[in-house]
Protein backbone atom coordinates (compact mmCIF):
# COMPACT_ATOMS: atom_id res chain seq x y z
CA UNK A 1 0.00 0.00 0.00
CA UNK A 2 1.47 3.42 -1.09
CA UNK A 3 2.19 5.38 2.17
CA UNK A 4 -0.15 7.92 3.25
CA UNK A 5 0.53 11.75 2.42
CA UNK A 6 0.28 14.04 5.30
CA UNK A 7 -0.17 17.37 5.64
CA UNK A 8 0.97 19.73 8.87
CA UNK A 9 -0.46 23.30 9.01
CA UNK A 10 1.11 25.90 10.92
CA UNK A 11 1.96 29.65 11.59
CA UNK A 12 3.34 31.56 9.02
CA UNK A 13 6.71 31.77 9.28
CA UNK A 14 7.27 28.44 11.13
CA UNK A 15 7.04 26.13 7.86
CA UNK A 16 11.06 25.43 8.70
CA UNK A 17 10.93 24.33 12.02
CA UNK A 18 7.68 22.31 11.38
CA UNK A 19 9.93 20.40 8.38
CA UNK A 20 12.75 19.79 10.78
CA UNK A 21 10.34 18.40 13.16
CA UNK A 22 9.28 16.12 10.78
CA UNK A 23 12.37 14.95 9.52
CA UNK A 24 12.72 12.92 12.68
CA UNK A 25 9.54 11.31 11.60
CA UNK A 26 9.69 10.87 7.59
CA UNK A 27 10.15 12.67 4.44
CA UNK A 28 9.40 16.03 3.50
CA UNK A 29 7.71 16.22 0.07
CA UNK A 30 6.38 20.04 -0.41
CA UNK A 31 6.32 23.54 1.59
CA UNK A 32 3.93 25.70 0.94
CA UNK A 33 1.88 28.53 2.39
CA UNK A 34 1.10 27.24 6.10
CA UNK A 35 1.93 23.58 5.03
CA UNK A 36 4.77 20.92 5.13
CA UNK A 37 3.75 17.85 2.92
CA UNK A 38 5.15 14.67 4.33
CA UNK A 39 5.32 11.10 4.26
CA UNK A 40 6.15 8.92 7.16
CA UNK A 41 8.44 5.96 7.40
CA UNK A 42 5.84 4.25 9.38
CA UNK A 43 2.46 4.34 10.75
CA UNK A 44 1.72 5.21 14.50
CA UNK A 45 0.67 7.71 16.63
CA UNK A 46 4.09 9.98 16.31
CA UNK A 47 2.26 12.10 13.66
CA UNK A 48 -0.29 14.10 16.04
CA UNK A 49 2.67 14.45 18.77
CA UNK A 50 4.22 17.59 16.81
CA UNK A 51 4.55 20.17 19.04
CA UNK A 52 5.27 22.98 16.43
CA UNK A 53 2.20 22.31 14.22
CA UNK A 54 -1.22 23.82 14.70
CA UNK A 55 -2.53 20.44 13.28
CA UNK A 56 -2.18 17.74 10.74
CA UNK A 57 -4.19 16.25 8.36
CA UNK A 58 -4.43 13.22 5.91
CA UNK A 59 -4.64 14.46 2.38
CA UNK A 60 -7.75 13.36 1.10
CA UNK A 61 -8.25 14.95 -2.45
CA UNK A 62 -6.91 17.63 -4.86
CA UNK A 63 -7.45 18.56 -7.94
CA UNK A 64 -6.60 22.52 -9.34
CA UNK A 65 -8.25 25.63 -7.91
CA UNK A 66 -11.40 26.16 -8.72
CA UNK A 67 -11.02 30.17 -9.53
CA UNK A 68 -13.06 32.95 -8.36
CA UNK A 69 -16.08 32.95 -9.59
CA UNK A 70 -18.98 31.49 -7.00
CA UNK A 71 -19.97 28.80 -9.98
CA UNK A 72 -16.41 26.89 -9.67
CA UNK A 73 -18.07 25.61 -6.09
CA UNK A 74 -19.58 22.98 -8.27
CA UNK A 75 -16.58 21.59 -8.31
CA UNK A 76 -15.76 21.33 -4.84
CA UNK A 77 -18.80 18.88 -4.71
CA UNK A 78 -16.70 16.39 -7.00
CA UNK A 79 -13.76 16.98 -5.04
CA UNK A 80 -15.51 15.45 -1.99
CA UNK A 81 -16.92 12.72 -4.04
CA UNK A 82 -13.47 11.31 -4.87
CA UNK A 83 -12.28 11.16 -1.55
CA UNK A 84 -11.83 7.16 -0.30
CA UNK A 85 -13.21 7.64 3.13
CA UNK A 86 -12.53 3.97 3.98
CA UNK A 87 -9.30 4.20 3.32
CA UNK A 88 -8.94 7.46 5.13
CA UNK A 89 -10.63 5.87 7.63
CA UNK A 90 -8.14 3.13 8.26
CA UNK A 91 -4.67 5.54 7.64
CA UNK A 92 -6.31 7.61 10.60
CA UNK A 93 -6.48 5.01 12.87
CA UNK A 94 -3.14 3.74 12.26
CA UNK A 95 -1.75 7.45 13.03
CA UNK A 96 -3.28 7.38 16.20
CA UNK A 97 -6.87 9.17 15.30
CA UNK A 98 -10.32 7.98 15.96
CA UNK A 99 -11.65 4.95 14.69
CA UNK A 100 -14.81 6.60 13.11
CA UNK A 101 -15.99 9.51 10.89
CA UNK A 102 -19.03 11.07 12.75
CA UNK A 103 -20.28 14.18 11.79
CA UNK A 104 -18.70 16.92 9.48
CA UNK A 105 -17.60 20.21 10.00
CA UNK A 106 -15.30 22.02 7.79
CA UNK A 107 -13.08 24.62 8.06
CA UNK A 108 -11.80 26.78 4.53
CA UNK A 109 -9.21 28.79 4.14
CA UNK A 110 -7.93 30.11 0.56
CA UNK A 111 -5.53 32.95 -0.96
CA UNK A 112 -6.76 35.82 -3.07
CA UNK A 113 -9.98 37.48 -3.58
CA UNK A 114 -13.08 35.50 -4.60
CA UNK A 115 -16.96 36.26 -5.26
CA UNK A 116 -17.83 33.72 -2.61
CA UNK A 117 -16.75 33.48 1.28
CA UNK A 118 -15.42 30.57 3.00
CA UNK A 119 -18.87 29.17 4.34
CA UNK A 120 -19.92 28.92 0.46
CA UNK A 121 -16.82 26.90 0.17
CA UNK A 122 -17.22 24.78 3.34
CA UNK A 123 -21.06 23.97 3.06
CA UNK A 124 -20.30 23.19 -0.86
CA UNK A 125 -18.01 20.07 0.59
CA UNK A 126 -19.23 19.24 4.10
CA UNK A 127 -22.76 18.49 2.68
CA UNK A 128 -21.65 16.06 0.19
CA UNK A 129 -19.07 14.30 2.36
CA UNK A 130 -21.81 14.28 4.96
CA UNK A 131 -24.47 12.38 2.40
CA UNK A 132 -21.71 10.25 1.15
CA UNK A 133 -20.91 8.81 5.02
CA UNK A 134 -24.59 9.11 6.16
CA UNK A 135 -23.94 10.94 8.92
CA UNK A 136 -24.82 14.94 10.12
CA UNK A 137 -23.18 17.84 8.97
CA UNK A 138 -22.41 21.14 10.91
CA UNK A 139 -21.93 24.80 9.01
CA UNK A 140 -20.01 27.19 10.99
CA UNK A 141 -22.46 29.95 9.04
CA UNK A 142 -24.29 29.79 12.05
CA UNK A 143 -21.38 31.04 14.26
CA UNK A 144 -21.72 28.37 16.38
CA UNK A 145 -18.79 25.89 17.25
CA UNK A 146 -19.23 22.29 15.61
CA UNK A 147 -19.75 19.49 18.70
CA UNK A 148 -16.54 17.72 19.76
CA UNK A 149 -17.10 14.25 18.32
CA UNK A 150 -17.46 15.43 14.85
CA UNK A 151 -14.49 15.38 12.23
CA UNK A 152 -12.55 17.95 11.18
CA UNK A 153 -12.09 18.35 7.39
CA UNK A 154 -9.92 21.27 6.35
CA UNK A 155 -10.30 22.75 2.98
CA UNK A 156 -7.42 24.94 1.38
CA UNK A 157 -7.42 26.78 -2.33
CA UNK A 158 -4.46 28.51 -2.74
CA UNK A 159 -4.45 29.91 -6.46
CA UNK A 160 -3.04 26.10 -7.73
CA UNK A 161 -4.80 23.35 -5.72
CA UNK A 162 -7.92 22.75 -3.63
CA UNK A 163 -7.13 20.50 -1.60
CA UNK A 164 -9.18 18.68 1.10
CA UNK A 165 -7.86 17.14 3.90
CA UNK A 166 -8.74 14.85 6.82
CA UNK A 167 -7.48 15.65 10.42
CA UNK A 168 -5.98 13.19 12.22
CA UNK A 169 -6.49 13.50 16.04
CA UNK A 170 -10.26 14.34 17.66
CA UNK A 171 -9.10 17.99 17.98
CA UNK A 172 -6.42 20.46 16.84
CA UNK A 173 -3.23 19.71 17.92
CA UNK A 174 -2.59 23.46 19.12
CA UNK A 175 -5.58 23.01 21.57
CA UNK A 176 -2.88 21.75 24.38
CA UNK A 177 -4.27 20.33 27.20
CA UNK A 178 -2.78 21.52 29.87
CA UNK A 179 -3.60 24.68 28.47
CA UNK A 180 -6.71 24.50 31.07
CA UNK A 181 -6.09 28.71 32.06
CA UNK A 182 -5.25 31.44 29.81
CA UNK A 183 -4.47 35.25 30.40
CA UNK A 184 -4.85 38.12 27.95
CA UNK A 185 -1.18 37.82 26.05
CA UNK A 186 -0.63 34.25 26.19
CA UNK A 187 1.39 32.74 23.61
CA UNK A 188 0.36 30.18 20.83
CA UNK A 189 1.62 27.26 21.87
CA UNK A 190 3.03 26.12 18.70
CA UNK A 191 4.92 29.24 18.47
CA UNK A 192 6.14 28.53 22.20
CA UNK A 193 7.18 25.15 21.26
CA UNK A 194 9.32 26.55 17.99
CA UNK A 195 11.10 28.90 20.54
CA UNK A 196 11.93 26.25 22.48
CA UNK A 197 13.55 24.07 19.95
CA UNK A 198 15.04 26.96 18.60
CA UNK A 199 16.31 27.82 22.52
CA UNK A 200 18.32 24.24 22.02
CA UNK A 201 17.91 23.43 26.03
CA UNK A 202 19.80 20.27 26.77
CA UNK A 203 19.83 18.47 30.43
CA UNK A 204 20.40 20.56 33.44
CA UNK A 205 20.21 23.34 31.80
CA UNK A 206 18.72 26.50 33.91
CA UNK A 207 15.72 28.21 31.65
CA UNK A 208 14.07 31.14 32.37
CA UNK A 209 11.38 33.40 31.26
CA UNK A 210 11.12 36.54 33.25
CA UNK A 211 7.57 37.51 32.00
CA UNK A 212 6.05 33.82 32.40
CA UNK A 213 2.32 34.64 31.83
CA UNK A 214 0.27 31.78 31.94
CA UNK A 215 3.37 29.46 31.49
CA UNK A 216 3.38 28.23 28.14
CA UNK A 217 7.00 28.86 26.81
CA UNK A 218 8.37 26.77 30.43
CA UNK A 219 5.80 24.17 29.46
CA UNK A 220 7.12 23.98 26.03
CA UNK A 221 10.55 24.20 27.04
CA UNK A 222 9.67 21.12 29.78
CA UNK A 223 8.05 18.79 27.05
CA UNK A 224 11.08 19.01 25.02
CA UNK A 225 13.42 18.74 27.86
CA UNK A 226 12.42 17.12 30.63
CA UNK A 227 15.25 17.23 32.28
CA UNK A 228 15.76 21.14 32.19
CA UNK A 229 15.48 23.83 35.36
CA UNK A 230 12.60 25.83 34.89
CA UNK A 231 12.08 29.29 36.74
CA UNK A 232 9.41 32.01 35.97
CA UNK A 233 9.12 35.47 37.21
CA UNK A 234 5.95 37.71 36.94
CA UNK A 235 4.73 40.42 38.51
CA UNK A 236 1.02 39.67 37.77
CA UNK A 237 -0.66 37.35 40.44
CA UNK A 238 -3.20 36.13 38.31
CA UNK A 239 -0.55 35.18 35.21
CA UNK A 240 1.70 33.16 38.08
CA UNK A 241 -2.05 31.44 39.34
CA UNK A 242 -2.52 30.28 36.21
CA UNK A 243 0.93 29.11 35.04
CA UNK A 244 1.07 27.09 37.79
CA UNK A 245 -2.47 25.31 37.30
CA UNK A 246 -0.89 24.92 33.34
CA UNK A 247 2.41 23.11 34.84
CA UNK A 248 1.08 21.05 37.67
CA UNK A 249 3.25 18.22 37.44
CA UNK A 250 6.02 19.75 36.18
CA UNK A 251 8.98 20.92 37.78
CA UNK A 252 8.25 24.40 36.89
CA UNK A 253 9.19 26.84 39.56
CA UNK A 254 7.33 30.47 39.77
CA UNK A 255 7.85 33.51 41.86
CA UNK A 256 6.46 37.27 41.84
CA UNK A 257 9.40 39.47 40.55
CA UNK A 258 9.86 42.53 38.71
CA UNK A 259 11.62 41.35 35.15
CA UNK A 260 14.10 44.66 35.38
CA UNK A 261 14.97 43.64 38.46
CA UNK A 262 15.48 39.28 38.95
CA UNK A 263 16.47 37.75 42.26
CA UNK A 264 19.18 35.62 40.52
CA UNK A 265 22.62 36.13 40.27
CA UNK A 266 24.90 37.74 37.41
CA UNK A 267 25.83 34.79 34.96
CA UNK A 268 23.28 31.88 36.38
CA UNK A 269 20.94 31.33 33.60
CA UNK A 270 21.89 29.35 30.15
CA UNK A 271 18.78 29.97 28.53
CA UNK A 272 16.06 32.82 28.10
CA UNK A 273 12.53 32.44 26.75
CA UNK A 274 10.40 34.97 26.63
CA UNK A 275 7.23 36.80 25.25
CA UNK A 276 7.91 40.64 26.87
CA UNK A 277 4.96 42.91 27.37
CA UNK A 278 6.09 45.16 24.70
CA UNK A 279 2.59 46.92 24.89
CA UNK A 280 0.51 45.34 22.65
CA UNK A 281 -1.70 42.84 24.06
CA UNK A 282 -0.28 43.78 27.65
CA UNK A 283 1.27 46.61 28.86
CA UNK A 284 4.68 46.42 30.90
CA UNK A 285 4.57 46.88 34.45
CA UNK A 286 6.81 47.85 37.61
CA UNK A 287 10.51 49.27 36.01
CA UNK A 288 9.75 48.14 32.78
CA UNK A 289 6.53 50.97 32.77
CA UNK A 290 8.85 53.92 32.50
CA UNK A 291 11.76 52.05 31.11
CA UNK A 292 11.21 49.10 28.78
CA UNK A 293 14.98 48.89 27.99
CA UNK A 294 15.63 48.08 31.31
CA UNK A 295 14.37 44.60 30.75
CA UNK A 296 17.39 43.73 28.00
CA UNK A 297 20.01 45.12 30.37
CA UNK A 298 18.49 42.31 33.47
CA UNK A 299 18.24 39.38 30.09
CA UNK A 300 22.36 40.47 29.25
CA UNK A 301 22.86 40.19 33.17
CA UNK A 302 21.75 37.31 34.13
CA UNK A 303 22.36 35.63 31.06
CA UNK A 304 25.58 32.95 31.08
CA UNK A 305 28.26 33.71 28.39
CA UNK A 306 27.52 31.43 26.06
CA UNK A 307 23.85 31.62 26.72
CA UNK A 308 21.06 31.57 24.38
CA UNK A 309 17.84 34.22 24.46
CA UNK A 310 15.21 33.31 22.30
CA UNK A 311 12.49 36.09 22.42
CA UNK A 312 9.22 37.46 20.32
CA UNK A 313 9.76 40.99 19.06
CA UNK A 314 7.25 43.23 17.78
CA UNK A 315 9.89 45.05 15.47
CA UNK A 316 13.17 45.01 13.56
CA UNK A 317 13.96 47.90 16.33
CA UNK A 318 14.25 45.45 19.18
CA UNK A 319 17.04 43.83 17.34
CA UNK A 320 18.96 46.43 17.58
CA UNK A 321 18.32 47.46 21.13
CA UNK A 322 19.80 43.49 21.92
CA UNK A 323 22.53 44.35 20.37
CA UNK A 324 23.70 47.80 22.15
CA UNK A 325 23.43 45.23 25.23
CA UNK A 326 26.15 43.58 23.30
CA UNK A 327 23.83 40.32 22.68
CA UNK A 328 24.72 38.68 19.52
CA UNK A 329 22.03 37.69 17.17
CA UNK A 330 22.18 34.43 15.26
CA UNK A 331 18.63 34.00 13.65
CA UNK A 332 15.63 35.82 12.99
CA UNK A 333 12.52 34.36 12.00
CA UNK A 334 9.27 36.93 10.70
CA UNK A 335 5.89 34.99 11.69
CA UNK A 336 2.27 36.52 11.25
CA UNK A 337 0.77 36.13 14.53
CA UNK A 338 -3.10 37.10 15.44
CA UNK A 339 -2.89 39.62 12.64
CA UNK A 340 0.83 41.11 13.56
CA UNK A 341 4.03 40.18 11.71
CA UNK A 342 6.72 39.92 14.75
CA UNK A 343 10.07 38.18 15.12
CA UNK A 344 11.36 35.24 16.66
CA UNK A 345 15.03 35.97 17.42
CA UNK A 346 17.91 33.98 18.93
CA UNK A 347 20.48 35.78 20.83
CA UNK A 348 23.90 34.66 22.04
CA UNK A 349 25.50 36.13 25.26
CA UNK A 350 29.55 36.63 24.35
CA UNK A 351 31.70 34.45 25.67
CA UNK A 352 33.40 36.54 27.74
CA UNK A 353 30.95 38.77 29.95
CA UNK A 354 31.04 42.46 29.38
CA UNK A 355 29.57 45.41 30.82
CA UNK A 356 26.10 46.40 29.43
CA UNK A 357 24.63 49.96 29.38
């Protein structure tokens, strides 16, 4: 049997560290917009445990974009007759998904301008798939959010293909679940998990994140390294409450703290991960009210030389601000987040410690 094709959607921006991801599971056969196509070298549940994916799918059926104009949605209809649900059926089992197709709902997505919106799109497959397995379908037109136990299809026309697609696991993989509380601010976990990987913490390594929020970038960092410190600072009661509901059972430790002003010693961290309150979503508090910059010279302090800060900036500006604190930077990733376009960057501490101003 020819292997099944898989399909990982993600943030913008994070289509290379989803492919490396999945080069520890099988082949990479396509990027494109939000997508890595892959095959994997075997079956199993290894498929829905990537951490830097918002979810992935089995490709169910393609066939070239269907244009503009509302009267291509016709041919969405045949696109949803040719999918083999039995044998989508089966590959989702074997990757570790449910072992039935219940109810539809569909989610669209495409690129461009067209005389139709997405629910045209959706309703033009879900009701045909739905006939075809004899089973209920559920429009999102309603604004009303599909029930749990139905499957997820995911449609995508992107100016060359429509392409429909089966996901794998009950929900989307970005839904965490220890993700039980949430603060304004809090970071998509995907994106915390890229950090992470990007932050390349190893054993014993101390991690910290200064502005913790609700915990997700330690969580991250944890699941990938198990055997990492963890320590998060906030000044925000309710952020530490619910970062350390998130973490229970993990050896995440939190403490209220002032990020321009850490109780740890100069030199004693090896790796920074953080989301600042940059004020957007959240404005800064305590020092960092009347003096963001303060926070970079506490990072450069505490920092080991040889560290590694991987941080979310809201501008190109930032970058340079790291590096008057004489922080080196080694990558820069642009990723369109919740509407905004900020950077990932990774910053090394010099080997030799200087004196920041």
């Amino acid at each position: 049997m020819t292997a099944a094709r898989l399909v990982a959607r993600c943030v913008h921006g994070l289509e290379p560290a989803v492919a490396v991801e999945v080069l520890g599971l099988g082949a990479v056969t396509r990027l494109g917009h939000r997508e890595v196509h892959f095959r994997m070298h075997r079956s199993g549940s290894r498929a829905v445990a990537l951490r830097t994916a918002d979810d992935v799918f089995l490709l169910a059926a393609r066939r070239p974009d269907i244009g503009t104009a509302k009267e291509g949605l016709a041919a969405l209809a045949d696109l949803a007759a040719t999918a083999d649900t039995g044998r989508l059926l089966r590959l989702r089992e074997e990757h570790g998904g449910p072992g039935r197709l219940t109810g539809v709902e569909v989610s669209a997505s495409f690129l461009g301008r067209r005389n139709f919106n997405r629910y045209d799109a959706e309703d033009a497959i879900g009701q045909v798939l739905a006939r075809r397995l004899g089973t209920g379908y559920h429009s999102r037109r309603t604004g009303v959010a599909p029930p749990p136990t139905h499957s997820g299809w995911r449609l995508t026309l992107d100016g060359t293909h429509a392409t429909l697609m089966l996901r794998i696991a009950a929900r989307p993989l970005h839904r965490r679940t220890y993700k039980q509380h949430s603060i304004p601010g809090t970071l998509h976990p995907p994106v915390a998990a890229a950090m992470a990987r990007m932050a390349d913490v190893r054993p014993g390594h101390t991690v910290l994140d200064p502005c913790c929020g609700a915990g997700t970038l330690l969580i991250e960092a944890g699941l990938h390294q198990p055997q990492a410190r963890l320590h998060g600072f906030d000044l925000s009661p309710e952020a530490l409450r619910a970062a350390g509901q998130n973490a229970s059972g993990l050896p995440v430790t939190l403490e209220r703290a002032d990020a321009a002003r850490l109780p740890l010693p100069d030199g004693s961290v090896d790796r920074v991960l953080c989301n600042p309150p940059w004020g957007g979503q959240v404005a800064a508090r305590g020092l960092l009210a009347g003096s963001p910059s303060r926070w970079w010279t506490e990072l450069r302090r505490v920092l080991a030389p040889g560290g590694l800060a991987v941080v979310l900036l809201p501008d190109a500006d930032d970058i340079a601000t790291a590096i008057r604190r004489h922080l080196v930077p080694q990558h820069v990733q642009r990723v369109r987040l919740s509407g905004a376009q900020p950077f990932i960057a990774q910053f090394t501490a010099p080997a030799e410690r200087g004196r920041s101003r």
